[in-house]
Protein backbone atom coordinates (compact mmCIF):
# COMPACT_ATOMS: atom_id res chain seq x y z
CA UNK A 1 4.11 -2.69 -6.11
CA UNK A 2 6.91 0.27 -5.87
CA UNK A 3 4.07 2.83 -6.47
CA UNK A 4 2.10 1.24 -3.23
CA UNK A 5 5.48 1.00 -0.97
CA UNK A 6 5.95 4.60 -1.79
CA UNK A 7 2.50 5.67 -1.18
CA UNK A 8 3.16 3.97 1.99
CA UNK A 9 6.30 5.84 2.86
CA UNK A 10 4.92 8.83 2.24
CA UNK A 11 2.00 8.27 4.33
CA UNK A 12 4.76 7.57 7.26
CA UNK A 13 6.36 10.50 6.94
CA UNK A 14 3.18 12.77 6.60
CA UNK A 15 3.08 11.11 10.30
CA UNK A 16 6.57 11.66 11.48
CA UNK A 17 7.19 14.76 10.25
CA UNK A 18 4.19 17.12 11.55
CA UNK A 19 5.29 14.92 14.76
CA UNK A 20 8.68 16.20 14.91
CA UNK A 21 8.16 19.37 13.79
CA UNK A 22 5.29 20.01 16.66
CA UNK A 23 7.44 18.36 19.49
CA UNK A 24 10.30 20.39 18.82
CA UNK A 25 8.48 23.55 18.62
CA UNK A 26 6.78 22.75 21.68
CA UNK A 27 10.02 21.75 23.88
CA UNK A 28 11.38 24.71 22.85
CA UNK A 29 8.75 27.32 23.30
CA UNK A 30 6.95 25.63 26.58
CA UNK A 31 10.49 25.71 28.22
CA UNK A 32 11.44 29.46 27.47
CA UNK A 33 7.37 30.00 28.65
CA UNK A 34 7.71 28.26 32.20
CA UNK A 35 11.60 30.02 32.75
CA UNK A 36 10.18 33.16 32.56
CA UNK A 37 6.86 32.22 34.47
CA UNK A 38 8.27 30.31 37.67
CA UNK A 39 10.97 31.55 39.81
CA UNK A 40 10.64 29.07 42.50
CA UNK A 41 12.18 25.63 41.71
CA UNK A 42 8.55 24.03 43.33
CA UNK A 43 6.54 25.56 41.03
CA UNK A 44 8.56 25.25 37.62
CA UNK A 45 8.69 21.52 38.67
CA UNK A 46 4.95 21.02 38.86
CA UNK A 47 4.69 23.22 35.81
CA UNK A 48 7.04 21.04 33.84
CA UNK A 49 5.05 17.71 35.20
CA UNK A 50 1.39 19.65 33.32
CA UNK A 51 3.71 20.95 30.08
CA UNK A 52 4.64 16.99 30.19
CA UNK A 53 0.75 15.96 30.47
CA UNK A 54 0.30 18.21 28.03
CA UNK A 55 2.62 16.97 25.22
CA UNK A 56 0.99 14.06 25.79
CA UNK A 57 -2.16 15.32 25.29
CA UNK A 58 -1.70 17.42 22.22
CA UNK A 59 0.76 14.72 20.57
CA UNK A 60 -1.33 12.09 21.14
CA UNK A 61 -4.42 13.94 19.13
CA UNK A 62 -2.37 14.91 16.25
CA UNK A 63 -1.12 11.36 15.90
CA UNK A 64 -5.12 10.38 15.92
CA UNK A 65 -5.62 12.69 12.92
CA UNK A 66 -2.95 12.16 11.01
CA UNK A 67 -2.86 8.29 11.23
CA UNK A 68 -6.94 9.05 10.61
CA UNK A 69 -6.42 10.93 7.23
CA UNK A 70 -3.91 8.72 6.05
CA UNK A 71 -5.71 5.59 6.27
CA UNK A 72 -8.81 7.82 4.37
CA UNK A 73 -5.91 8.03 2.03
CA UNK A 74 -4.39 4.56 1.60
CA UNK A 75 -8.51 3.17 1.79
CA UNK A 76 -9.17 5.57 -0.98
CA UNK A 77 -6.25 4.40 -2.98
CA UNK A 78 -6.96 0.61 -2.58
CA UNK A 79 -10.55 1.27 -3.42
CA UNK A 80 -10.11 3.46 -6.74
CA UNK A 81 -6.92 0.13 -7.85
CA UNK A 82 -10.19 -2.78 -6.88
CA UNK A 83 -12.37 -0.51 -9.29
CA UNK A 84 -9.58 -0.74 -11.86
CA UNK A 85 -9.08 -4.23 -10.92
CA UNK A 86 -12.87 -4.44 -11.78
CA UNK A 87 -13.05 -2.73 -15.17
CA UNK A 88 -9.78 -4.81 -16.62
CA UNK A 89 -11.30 -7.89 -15.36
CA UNK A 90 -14.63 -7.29 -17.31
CA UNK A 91 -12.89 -5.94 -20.13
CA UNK A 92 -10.37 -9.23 -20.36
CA UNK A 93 -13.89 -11.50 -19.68
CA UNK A 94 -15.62 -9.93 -22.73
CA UNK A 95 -12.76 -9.84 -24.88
CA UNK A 96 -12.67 -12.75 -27.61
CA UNK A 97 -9.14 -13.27 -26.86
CA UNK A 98 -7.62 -15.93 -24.89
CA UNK A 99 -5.15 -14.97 -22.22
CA UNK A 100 -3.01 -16.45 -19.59
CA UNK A 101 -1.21 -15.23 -16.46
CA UNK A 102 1.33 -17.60 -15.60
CA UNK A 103 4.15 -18.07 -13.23
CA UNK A 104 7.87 -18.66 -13.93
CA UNK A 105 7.45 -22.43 -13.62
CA UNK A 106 4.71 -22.04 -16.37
CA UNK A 107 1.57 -22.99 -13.80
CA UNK A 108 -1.48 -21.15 -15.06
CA UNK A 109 -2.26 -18.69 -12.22
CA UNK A 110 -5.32 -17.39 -14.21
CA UNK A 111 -7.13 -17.82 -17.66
CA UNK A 112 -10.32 -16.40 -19.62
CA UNK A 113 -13.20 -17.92 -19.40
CA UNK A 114 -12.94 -18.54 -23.46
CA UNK A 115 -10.80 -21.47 -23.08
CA UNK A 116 -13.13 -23.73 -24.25
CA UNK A 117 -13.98 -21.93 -27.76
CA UNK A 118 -10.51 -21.16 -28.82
CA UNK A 119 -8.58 -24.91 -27.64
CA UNK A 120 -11.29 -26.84 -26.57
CA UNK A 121 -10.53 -27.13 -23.19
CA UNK A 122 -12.22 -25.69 -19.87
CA UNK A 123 -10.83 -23.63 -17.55
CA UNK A 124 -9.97 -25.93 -15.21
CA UNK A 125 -8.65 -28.54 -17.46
CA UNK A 126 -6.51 -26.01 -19.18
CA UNK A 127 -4.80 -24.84 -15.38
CA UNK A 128 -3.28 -28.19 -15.16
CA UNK A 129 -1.52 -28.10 -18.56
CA UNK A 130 1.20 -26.59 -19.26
CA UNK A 131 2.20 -24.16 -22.02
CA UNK A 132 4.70 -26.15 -23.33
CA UNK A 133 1.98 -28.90 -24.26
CA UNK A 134 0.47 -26.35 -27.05
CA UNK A 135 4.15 -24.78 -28.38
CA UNK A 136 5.90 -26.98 -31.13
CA UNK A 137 9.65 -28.55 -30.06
CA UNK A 138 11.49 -25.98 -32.35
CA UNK A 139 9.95 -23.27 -30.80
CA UNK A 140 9.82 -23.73 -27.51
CA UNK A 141 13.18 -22.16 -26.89
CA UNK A 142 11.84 -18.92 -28.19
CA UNK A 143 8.17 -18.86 -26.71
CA UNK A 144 10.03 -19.75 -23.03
CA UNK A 145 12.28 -16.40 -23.30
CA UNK A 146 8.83 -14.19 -24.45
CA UNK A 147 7.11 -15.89 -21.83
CA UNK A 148 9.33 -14.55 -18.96
């Protein structure tokens, strides 16, 4: 989870950076480009209304491509962790060892398909139990602090 809220962050500033960098540039230089071209107060006031369009223009472009890339990005990423997703999946199926993925309260959130063969129980009948059912009294003290 952190290392997909920072890929995230970083994909926001990739966007607000490049954004501030190019409308501070272009303040700057646009306004030291229409002093020196207008002398009448008319005409740098209509140039300042097409600089304006203009910013609008240009900004609103670069925000196109970078927001573009950087869901190519963030797609990319979520498509090469469901590929991973894939492989441990099949690798955990195939495996001839029974595993659980459980919650705090001890709910089964997700088990192997090999239920049956190791403790005789399906899949589905084995979500309902509870871990505690298949740990001995004196050690369920010890197996509850692994478990979390």
């Amino acid at each position: 989870m952190f290392k997909e809220n920072t890929l995230l962050y970083r994909s926001v500033f990739k966007i607000v950076i490049p954004y501030f960098i190019v409308s501070i540039l272009w303040i700057y230089f646009s306004d030291r480009i229409l002093k020196a071209l207008a002398n009448d107060i008319s005409l740098l006031s209509t140039l300042q209304t097409y600089k304006g369009l203009g910013f609008v223009v240009i900004t609103a472009m670069l925000l196109y491509f970078l927001v573009k890339r950087n869901i190519s990005i963030i797609t990319s990423s979520y498509k090469d962790k469901t590929a991973q997703d894939r492989i441990y999946r099949a690798l955990i199926e195939h495996s001839y060892d029974f595993m659980i993925l459980s919650d705090n309260d001890g709910n089964h959130k997700y088990t192997t398909n090999n239920t049956n063969n190791i403790l005789g129980y399906n899949a589905e009948e084995f979500r309902v139990m509870k871990l505690s059912q298949f740990v001995h009294r004196s050690e369920e003290r010890r197996v509850g602090k692994e478990c979390r």
